[in-house]
Protein backbone atom coordinates (compact mmCIF):
# COMPACT_ATOMS: atom_id res chain seq x y z
CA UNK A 1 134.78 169.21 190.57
CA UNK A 2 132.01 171.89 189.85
CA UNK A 3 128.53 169.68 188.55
CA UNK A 4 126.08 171.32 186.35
CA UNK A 5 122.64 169.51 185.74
CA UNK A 6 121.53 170.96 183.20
CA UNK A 7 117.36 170.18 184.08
CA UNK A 8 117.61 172.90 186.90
CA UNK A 9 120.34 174.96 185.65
CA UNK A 10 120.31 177.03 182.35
CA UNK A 11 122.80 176.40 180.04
CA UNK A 12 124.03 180.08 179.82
CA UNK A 13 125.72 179.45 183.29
CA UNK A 14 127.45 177.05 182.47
CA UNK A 15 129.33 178.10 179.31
CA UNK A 16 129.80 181.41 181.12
CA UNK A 17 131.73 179.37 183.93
CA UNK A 18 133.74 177.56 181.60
CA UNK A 19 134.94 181.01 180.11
CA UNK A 20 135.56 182.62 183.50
CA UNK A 21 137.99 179.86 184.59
CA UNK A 22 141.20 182.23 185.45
CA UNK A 23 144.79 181.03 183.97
CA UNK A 24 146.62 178.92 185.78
CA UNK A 25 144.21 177.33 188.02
CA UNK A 26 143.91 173.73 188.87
CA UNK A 27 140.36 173.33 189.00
CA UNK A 28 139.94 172.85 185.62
CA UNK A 29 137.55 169.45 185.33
CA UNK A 30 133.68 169.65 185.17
CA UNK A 31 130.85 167.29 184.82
CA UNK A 32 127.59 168.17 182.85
CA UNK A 33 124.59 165.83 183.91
CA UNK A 34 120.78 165.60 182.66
CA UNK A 35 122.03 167.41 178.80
CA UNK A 36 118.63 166.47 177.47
CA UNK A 37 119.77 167.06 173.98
CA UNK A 38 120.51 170.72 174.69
CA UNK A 39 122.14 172.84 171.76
CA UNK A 40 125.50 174.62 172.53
CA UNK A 41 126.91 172.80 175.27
CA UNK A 42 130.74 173.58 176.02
CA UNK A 43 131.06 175.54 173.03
CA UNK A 44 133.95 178.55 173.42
CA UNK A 45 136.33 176.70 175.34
CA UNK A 46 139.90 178.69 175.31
CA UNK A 47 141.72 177.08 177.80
CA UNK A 48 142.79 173.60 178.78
CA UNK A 49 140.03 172.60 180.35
CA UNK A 50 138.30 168.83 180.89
CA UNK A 51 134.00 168.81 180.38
CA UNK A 52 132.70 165.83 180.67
CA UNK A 53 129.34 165.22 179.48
CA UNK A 54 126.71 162.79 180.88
CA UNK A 55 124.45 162.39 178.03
CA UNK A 56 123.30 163.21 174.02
CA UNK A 57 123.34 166.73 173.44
CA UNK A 58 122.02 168.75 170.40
CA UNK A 59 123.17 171.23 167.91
CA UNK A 60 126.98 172.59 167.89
CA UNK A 61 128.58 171.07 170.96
CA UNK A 62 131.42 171.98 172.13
CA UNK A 63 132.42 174.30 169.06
CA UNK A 64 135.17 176.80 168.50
CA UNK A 65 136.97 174.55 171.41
CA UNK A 66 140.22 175.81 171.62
CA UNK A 67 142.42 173.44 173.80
CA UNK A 68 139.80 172.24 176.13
CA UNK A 69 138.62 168.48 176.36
CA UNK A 70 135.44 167.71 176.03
CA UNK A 71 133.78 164.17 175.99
CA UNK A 72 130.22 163.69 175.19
CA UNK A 73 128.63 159.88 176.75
CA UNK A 74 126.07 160.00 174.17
CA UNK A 75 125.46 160.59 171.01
CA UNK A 76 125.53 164.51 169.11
CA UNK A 77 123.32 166.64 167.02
CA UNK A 78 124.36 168.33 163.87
CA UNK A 79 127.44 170.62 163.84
CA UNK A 80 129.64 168.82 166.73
CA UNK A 81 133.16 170.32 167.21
CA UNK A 82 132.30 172.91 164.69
CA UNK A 83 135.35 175.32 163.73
CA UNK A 84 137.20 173.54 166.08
CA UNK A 85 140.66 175.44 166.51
CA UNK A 86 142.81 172.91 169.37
CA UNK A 87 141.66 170.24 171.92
CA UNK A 88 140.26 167.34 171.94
CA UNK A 89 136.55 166.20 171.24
CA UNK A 90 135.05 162.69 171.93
CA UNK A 91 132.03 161.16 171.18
CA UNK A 92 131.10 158.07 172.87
CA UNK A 93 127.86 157.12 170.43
CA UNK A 94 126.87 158.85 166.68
CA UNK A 95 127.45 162.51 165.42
CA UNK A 96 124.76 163.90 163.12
CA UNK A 97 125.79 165.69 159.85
CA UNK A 98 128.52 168.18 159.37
CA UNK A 99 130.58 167.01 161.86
CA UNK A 100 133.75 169.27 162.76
CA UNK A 101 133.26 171.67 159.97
CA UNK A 102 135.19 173.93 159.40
CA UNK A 103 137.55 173.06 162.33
CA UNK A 104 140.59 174.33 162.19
CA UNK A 105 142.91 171.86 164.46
CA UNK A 106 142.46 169.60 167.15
CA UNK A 107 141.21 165.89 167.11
CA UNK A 108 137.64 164.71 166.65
CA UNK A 109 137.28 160.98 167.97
CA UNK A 110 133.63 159.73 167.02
CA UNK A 111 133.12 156.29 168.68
CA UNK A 112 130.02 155.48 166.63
CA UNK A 113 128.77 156.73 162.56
CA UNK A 114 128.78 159.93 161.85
CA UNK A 115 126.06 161.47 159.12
CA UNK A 116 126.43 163.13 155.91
CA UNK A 117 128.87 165.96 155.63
CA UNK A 118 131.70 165.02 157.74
CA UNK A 119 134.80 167.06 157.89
CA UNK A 120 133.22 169.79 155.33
CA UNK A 121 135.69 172.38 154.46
CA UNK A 122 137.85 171.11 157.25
CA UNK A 123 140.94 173.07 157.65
CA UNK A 124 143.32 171.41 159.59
CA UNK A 125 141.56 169.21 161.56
CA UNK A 126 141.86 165.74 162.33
CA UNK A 127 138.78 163.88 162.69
CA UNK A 128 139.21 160.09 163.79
CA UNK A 129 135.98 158.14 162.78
CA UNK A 130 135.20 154.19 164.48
CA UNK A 131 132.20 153.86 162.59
CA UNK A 132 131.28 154.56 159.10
CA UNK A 133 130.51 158.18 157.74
CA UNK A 134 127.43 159.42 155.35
CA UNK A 135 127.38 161.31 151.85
CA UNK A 136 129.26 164.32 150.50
CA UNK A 137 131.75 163.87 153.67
CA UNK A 138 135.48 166.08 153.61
CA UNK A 139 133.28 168.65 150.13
CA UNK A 140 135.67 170.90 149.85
CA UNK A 141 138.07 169.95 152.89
CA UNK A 142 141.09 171.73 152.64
CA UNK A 143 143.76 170.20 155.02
CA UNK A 144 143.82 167.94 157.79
CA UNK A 145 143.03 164.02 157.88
CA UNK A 146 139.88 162.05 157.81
CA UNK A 147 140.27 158.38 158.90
CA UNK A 148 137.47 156.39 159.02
CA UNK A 149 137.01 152.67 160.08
CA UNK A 150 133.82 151.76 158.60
CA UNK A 151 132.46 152.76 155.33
CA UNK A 152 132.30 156.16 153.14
CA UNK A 153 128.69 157.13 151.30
CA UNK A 154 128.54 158.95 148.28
CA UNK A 155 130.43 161.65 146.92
CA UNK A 156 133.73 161.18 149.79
CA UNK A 157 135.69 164.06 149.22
CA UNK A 158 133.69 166.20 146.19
CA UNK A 159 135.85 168.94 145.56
CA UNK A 160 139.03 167.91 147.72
CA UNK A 161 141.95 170.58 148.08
CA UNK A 162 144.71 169.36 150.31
CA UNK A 163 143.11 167.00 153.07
CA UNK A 164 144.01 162.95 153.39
CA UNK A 165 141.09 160.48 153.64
CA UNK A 166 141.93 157.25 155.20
CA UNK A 167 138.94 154.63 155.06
CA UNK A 168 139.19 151.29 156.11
CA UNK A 169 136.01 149.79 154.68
CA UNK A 170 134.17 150.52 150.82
CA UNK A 171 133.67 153.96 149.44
CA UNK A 172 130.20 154.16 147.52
CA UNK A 173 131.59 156.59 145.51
CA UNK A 174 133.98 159.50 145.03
CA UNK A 175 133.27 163.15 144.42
CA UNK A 176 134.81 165.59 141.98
CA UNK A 177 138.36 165.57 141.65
CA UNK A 178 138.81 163.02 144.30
CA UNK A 179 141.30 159.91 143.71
CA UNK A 180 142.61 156.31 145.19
CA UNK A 181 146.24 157.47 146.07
CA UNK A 182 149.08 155.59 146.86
CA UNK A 183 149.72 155.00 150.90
CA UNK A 184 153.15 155.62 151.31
CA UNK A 185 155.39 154.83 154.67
CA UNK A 186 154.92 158.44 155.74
CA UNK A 187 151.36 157.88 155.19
CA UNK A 188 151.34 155.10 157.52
CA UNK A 189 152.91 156.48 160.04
CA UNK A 190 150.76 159.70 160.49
CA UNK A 191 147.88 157.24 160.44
CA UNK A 192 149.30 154.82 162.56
CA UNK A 193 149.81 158.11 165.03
CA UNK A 194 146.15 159.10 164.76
CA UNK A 195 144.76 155.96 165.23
CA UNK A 196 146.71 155.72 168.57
CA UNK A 197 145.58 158.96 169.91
CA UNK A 198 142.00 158.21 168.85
CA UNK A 199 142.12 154.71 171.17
CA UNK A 200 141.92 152.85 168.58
CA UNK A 201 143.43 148.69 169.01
CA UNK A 202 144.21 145.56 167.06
CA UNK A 203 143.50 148.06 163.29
CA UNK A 204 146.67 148.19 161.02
CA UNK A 205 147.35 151.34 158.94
CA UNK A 206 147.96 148.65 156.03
CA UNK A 207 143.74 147.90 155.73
CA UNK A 208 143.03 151.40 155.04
CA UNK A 209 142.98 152.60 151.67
CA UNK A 210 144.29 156.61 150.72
CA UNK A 211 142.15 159.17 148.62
CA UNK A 212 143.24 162.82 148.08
CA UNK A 213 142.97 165.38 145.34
CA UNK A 214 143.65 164.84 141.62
CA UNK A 215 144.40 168.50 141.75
CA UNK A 216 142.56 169.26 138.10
CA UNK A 217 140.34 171.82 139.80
CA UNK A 218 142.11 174.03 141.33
CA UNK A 219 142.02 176.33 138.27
CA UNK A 220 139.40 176.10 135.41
CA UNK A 221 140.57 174.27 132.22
CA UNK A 222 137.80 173.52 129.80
CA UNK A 223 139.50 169.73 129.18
CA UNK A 224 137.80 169.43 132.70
CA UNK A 225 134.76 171.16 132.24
CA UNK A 226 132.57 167.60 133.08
CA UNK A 227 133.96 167.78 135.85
CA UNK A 228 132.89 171.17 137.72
């Protein structure tokens, strides 16, 4: 398995390696030591391939990931999984704000809080949080789920479209257009699903608590002008 340490070698060689991996090979599993908070690590990955990360790392890790693996043993900077398209990302401690953005598919497993912003104008994603999550998370999130174990800060899903927010603990408050909805068995199940796949044990579908959109923005009508 290919090592990079990345406090000898620059981090352009080793996202170049993990694009020049040819199809079909098995040598698909690489270790990243000494990150040092270093922005861009892993990001570009379009193939199945396994990074594991020996540290915290900065700005945008492993974004645009498409179908790769990569697991960070630290914490992450802003921007972490950013337009994500397939794949899976894991973060062993916190994410800083905007968390998978943007992302597009693919799971996002953070093991610790993650900052404001969360899941912003996420598009398919599902992002699987253990902790609690910060202010103005899923704005504008358009498909996809959001489950969180923890607690939501202000302004949890402002401007909601189509995605489904799952939080276990208390919601300081909710954003435009966003509502308590009714958690119904299919509900349940998908959760039940996610929560598997994201390692998490011993939580029940039943303590979390559904929010999605009231659906009175998506065209203007001036009975809901206070609300725009």
């Amino acid at each position: 398995m290919p090592v990079f340490d990345l406090a000898v070698t620059p981090l352009r060689e080793l996202n170049q390696a993990l694009h020049a991996v040819p199809a079909g090979t098995n040598d698909t599993a690489f270790e990243v030591v000494n990150p040092r908070g270093a922005h861009s690590v892993a990001v570009g990955i379009d193939s199945p391939l396994a990074v594991q990360v020996k540290g915290s790392v900065g700005y945008y890790c492993a974004g645009m990931n498409d179908g790769g693996t990569v697991t960070v043993e630290g914490s992450a900077g802003p921007g972490v999984a950013e337009n994500m398209m397939s794949g899976t990302v894991v973060i062993e401690g916190d994410a800083s704000q905007y968390a998978g953005a943007t992302g597009r598919g693919g799971l996002l497993v953070i093991k610790g809080n993650a900052a404001s912003r969360c899941g912003i104008s996420m598009k398919g994603i599902d992002i699987v949080v253990h902790g609690s999550i910060g202010h103005m998370s899923a704005f504008m999130a358009q498909s996809g789920n959001l489950v969180v174990l923890g607690d939501a800060g202000d302004a949890l899903g402002d401007s909601l479209y189509e995605a489904r927010l799952f939080v276990r603990g208390s919601v300081k408050s909710l954003g435009a257009d966003c509502i308590e909805k009714d958690m119904r068995p299919e509900h349940l199940g998908a959760l039940a699903e996610l929560l598997a796949k994201a390692g998490v044990e011993g939580v029940s579908p039943s303590e979390f608590k559904r929010y999605g959109s009231a659906r009175t923005l998506y065209t203007f009508n001036i009975d809901n002008a206070d609300a725009y």
